[in-house]
Protein backbone atom coordinates (compact mmCIF):
# COMPACT_ATOMS: atom_id res chain seq x y z
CA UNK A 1 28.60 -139.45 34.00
CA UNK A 2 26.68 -140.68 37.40
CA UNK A 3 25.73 -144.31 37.21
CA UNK A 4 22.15 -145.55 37.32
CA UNK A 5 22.57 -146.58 41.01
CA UNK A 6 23.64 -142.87 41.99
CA UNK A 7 21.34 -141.25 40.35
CA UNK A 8 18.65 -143.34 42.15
CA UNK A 9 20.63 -143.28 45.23
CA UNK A 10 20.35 -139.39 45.29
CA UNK A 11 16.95 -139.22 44.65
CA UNK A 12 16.25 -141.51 47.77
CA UNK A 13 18.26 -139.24 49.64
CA UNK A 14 16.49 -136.04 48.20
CA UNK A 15 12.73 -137.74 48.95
CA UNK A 16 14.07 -138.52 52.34
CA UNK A 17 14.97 -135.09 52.84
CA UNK A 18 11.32 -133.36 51.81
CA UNK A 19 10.54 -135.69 55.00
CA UNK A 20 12.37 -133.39 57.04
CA UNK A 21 11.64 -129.75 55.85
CA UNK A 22 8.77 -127.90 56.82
CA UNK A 23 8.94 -124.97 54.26
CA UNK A 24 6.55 -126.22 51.24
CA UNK A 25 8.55 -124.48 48.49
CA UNK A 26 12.04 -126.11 49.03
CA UNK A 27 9.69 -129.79 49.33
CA UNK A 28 8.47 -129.06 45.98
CA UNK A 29 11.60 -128.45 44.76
CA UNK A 30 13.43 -131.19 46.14
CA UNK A 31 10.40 -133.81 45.17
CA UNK A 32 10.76 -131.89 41.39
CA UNK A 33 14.77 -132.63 41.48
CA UNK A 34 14.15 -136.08 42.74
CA UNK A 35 11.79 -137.17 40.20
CA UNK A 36 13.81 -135.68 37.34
CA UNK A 37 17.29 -137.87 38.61
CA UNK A 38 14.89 -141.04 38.45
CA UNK A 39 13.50 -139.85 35.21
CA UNK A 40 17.12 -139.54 34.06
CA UNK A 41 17.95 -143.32 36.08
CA UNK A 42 15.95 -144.57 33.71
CA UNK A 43 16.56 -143.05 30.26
CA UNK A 44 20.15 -144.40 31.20
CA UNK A 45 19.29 -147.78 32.10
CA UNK A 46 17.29 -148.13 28.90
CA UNK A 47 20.05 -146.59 26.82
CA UNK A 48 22.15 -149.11 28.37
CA UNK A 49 20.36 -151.55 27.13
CA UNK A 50 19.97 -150.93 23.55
CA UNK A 51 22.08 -148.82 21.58
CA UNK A 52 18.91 -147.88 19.07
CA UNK A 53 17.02 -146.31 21.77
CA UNK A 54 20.23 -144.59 22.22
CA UNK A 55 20.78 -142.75 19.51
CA UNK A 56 17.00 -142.16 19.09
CA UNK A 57 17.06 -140.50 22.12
CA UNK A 58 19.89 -138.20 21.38
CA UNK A 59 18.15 -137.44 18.09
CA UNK A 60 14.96 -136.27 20.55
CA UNK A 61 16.65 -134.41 22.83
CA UNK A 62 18.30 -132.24 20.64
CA UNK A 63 15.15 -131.50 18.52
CA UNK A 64 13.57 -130.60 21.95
CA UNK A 65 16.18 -127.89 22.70
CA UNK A 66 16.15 -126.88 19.16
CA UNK A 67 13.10 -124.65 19.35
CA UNK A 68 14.33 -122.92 22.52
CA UNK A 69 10.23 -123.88 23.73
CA UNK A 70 11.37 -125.69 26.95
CA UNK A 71 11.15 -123.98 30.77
CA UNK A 72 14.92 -123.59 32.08
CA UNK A 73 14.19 -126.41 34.31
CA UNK A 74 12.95 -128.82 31.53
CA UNK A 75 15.88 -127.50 29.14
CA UNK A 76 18.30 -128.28 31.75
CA UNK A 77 16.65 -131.60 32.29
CA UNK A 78 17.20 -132.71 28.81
CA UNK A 79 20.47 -131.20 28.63
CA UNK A 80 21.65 -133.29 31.40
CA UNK A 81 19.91 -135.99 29.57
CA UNK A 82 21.84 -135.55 26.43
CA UNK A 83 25.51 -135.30 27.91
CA UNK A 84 24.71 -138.43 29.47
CA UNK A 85 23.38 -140.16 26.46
CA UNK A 86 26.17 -138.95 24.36
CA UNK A 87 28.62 -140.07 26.73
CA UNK A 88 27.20 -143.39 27.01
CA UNK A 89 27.29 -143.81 23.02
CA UNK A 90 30.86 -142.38 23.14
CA UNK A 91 31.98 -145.40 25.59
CA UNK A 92 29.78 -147.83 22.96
CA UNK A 93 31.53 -146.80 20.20
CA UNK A 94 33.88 -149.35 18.78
């Protein structure tokens, strides 16, 4: 699992990259892929923090990709999310 700190570390580095391409399509996509690894930065941290909002969260993000209704991009956002979550609880666990 990427720490907290990498994940926002990467999305710095992404945003400072948009900076430097001219081509509008690959800035969305970077911006898009740089505000999902901070949305993901802090799902963890929160997770982290309480091990309720942990498992609630799991419990979300599989009823999101239950009903196959998510774009690939948002299912493989919240599949991400979920391997991380589940690996976090699996390091809680007693």
């Amino acid at each position: 699992m990427t720490s907290v700190e990498e994940l926002r570390a990467e999305a710095r580095r992404l945003m400072q990259t948009v900076g430097t391409v001219d081509d509008l399509r690959t800035k969305q996509e970077l911006a898009e892929r740089a505000l999902e690894l901070s949305q993901r930065a802090e799902a963890l941290e929160k997770a982290i923090a309480d091990p309720w909002i942990l498992r609630a969260n799991i419990d979300r993000y599989r009823s999101l990709l239950a009903p196959r209704a998510l774009s690939d991009d948002q299912r493989r956002v919240v599949e991400e999310l979920l391997a991380d979550a589940e690996r976090l609880l699996g390091k809680k666990a007693p």
